[in-house]
N, C-alpha and C. Protein backbone atom coordinates (compact mmCIF):
# COMPACT_ATOMS: atom_id res chain seq x y z
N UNK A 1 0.83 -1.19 0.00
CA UNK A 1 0.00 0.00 0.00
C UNK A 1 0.86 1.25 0.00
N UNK A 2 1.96 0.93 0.73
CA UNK A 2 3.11 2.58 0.68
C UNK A 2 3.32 2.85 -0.62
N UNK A 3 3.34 1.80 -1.33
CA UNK A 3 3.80 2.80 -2.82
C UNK A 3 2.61 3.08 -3.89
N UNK A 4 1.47 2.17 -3.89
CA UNK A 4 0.12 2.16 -4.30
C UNK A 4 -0.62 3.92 -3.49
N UNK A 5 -0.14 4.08 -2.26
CA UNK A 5 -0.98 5.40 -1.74
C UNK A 5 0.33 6.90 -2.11
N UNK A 6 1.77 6.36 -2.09
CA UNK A 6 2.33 7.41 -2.59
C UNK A 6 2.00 7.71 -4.56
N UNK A 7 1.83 6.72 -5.19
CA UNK A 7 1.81 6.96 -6.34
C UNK A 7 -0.18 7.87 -6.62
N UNK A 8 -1.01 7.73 -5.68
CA UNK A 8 -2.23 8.49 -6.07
C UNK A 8 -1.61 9.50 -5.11
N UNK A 9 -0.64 9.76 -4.09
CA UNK A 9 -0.19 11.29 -4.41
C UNK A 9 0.21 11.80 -5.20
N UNK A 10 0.65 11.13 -6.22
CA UNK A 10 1.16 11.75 -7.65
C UNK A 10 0.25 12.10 -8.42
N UNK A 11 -1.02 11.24 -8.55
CA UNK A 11 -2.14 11.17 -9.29
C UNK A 11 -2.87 13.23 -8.66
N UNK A 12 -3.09 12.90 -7.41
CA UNK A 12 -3.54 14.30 -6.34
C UNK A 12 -2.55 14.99 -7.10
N UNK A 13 -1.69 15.34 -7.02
CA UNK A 13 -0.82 16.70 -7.49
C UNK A 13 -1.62 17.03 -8.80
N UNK A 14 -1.57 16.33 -9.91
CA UNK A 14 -1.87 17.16 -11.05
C UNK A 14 -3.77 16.94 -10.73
N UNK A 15 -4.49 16.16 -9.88
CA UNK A 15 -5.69 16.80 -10.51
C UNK A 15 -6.14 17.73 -9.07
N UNK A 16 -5.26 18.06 -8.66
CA UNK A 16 -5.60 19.35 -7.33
C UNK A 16 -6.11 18.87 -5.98
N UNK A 17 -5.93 17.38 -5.34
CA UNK A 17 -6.06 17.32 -4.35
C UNK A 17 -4.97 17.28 -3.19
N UNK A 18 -5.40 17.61 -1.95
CA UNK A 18 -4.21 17.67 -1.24
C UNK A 18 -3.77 16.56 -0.77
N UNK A 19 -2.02 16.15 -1.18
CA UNK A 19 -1.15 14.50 -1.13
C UNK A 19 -1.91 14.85 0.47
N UNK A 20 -2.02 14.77 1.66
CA UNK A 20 -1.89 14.22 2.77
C UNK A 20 -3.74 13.73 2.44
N UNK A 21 -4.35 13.97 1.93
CA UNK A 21 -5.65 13.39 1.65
C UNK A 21 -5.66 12.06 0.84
N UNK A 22 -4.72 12.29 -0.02
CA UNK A 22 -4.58 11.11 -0.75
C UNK A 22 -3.14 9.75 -0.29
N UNK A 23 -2.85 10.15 1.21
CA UNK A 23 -2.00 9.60 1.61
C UNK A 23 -2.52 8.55 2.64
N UNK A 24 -3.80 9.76 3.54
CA UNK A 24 -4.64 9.38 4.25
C UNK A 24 -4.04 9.45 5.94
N UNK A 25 -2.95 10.66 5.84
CA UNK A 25 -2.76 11.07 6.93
C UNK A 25 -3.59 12.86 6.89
N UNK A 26 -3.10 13.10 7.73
CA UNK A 26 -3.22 14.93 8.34
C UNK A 26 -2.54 15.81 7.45
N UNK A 27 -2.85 17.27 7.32
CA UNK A 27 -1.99 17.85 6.67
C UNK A 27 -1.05 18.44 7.29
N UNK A 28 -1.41 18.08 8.88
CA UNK A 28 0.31 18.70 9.67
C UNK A 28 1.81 17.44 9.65
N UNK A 29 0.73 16.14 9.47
CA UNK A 29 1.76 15.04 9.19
C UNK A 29 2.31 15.47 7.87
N UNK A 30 1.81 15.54 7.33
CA UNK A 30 2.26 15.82 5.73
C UNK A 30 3.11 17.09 5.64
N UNK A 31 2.99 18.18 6.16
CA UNK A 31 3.62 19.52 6.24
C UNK A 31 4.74 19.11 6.84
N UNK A 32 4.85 18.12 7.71
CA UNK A 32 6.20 18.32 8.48
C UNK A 32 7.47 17.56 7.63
N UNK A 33 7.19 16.71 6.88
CA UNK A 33 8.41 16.19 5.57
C UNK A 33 9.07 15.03 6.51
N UNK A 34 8.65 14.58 7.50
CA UNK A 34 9.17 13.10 8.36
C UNK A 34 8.58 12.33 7.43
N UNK A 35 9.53 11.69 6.77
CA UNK A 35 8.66 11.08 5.30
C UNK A 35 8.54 9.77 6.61
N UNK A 36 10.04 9.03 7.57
CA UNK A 36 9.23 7.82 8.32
C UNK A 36 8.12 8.29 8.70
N UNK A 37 8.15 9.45 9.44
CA UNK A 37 6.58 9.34 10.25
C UNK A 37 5.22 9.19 9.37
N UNK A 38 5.46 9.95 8.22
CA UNK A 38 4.51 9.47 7.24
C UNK A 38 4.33 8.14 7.12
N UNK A 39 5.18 7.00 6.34
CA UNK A 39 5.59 5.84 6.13
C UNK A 39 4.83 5.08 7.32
N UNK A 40 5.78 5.23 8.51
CA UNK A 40 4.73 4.78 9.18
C UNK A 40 3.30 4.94 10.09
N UNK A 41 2.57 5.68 9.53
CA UNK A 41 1.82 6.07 9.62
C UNK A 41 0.74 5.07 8.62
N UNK A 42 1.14 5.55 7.33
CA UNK A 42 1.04 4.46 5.92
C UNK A 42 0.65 3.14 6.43
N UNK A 43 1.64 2.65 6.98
CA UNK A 43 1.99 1.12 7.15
C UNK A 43 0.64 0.81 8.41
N UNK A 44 0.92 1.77 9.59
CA UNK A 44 -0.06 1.65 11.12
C UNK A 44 -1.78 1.55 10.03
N UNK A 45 -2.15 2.15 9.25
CA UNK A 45 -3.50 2.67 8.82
C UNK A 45 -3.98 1.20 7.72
N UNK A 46 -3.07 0.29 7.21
CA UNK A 46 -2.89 0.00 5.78
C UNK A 46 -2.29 -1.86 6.04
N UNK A 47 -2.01 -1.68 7.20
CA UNK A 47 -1.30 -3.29 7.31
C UNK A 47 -2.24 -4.50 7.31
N UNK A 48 -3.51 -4.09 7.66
CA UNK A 48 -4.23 -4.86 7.94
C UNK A 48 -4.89 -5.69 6.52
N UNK A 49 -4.05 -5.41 5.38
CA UNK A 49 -4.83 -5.61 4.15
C UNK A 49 -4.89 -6.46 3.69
N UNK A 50 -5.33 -7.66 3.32
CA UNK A 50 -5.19 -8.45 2.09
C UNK A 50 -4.01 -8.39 1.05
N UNK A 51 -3.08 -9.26 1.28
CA UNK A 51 -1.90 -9.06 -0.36
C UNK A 51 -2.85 -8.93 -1.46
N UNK A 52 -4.02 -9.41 -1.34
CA UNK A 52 -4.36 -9.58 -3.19
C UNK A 52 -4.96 -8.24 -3.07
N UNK A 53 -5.86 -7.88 -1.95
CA UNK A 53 -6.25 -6.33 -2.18
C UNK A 53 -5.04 -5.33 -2.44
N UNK A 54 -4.08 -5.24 -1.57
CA UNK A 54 -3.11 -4.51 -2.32
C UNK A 54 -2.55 -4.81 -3.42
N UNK A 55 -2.33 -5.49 -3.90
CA UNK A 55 -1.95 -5.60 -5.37
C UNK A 55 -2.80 -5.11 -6.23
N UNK A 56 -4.05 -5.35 -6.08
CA UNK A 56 -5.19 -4.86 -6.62
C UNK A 56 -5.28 -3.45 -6.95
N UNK A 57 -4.91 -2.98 -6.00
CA UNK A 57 -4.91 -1.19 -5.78
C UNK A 57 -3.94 -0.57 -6.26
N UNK A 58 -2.44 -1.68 -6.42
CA UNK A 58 -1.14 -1.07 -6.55
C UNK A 58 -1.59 -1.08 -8.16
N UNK A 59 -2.42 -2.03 -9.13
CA UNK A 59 -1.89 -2.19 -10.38
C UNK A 59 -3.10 -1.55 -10.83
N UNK A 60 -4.33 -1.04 -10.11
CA UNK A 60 -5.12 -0.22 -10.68
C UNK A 60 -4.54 1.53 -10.68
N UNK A 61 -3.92 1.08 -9.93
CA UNK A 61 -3.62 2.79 -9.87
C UNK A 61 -2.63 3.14 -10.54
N UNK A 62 -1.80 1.86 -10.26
CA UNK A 62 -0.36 2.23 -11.72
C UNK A 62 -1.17 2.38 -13.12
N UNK A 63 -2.05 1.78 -13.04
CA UNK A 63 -2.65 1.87 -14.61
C UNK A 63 -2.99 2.97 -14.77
N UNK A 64 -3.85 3.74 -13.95
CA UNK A 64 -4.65 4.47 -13.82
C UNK A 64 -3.66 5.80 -14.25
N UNK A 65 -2.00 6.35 -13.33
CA UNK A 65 -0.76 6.66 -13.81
C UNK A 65 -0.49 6.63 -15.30
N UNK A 66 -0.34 5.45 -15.35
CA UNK A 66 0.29 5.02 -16.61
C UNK A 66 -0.87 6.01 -17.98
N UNK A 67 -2.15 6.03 -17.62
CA UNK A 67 -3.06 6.12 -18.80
C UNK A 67 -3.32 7.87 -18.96
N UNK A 68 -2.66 8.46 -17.87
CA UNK A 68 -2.93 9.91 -17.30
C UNK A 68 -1.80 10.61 -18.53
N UNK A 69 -2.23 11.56 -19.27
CA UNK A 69 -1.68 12.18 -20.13
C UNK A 69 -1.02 13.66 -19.67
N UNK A 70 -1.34 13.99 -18.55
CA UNK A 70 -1.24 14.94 -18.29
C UNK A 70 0.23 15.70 -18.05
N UNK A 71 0.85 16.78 -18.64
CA UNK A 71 2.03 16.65 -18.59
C UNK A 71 2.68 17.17 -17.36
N UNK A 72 2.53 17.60 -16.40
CA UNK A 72 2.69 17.75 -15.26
C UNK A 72 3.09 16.68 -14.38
N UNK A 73 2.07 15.70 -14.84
CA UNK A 73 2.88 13.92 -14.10
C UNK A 73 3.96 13.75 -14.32
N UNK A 74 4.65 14.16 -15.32
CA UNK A 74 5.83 13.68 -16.22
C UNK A 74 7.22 14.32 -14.82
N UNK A 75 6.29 15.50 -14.80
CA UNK A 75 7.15 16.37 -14.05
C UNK A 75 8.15 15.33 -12.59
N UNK A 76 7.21 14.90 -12.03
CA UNK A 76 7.06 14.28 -10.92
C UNK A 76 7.39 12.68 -10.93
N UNK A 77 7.11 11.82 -12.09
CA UNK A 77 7.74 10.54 -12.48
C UNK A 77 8.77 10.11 -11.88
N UNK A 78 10.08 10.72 -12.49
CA UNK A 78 11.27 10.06 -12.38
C UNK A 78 11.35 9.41 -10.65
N UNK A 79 10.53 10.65 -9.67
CA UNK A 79 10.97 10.28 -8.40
C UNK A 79 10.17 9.05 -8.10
N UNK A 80 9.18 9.08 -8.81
CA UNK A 80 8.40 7.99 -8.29
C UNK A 80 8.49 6.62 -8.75
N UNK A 81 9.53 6.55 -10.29
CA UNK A 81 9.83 5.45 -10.60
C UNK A 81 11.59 5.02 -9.82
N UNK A 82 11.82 5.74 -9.66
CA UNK A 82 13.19 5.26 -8.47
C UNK A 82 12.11 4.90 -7.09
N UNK A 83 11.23 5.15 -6.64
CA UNK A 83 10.83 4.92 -5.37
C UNK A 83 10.64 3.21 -5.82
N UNK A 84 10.09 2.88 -6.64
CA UNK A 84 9.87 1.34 -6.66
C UNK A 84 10.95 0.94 -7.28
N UNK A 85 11.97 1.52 -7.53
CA UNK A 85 13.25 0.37 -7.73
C UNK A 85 13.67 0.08 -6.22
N UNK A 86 13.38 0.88 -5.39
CA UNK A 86 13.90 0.93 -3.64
C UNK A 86 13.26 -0.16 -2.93
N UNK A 87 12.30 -0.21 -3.44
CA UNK A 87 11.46 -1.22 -3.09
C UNK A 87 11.41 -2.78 -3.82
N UNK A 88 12.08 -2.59 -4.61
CA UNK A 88 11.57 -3.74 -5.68
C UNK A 88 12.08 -5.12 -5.23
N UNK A 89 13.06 -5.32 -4.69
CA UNK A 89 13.69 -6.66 -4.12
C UNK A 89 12.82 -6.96 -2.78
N UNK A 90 12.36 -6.02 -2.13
CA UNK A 90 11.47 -6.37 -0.90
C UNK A 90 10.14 -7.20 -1.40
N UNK A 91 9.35 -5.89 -2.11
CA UNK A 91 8.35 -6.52 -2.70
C UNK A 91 8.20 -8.11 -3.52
N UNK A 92 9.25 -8.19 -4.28
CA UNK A 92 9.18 -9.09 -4.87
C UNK A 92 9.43 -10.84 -4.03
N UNK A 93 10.15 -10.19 -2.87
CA UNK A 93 10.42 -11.23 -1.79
C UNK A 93 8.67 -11.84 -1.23
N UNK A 94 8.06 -10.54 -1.03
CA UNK A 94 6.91 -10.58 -0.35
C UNK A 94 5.67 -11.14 -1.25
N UNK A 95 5.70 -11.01 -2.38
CA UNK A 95 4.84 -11.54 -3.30
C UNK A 95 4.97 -13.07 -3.78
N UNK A 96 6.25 -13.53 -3.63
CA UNK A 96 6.94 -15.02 -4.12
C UNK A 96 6.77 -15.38 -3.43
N UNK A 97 6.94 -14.89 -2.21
CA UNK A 97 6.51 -16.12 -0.76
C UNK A 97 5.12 -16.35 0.01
């Protein structure tokens, strides 16, 4: 879900909602840039999930990314496609097993 709820903060930036809404914390959590405290915050709200529901959410919303033309996303990409290379050996541990 951490990278499924950071990537519809990406989605929020270009269509005008505020990331701590689409993060699903506060906007003083969000103002303060403790990206752990965010994170875990993320994780405390979000753990309780189903793997297949998160996956579910992670590959609707990447799609959802992926299909967004808008050029302003573009802006914002690069960081968000290094965020899942950071992740990618974890995840992939967590999905195989």
């Amino acid at each position: 879900m951490h990278l499924a709820l950071w990537e519809q903060a990406l989605l929020a930036s270009v269509d005008g909602r505020p990331r701590h809404q689409a993060l699903g914390i506060d906007a003083s959590t969000d103002d303060s840039e403790d990206y752990d405290g965010i994170n875990a915050r993320i994780f405390a709200a979000t753990r309780h999930r189903p793997l297949k529901e998160v996956l579910d959410v992670l590959r609707s919303t990447h799609a959802t990314t992926r299909a967004n033309p808008e050029p302003a996303l573009l802006k914002d990409a690069p960081g968000y496609i290094e965020h899942y290379d950071q992740h990618r050996g974890w995840i992939e541990t967590l999905v195989s097993g």
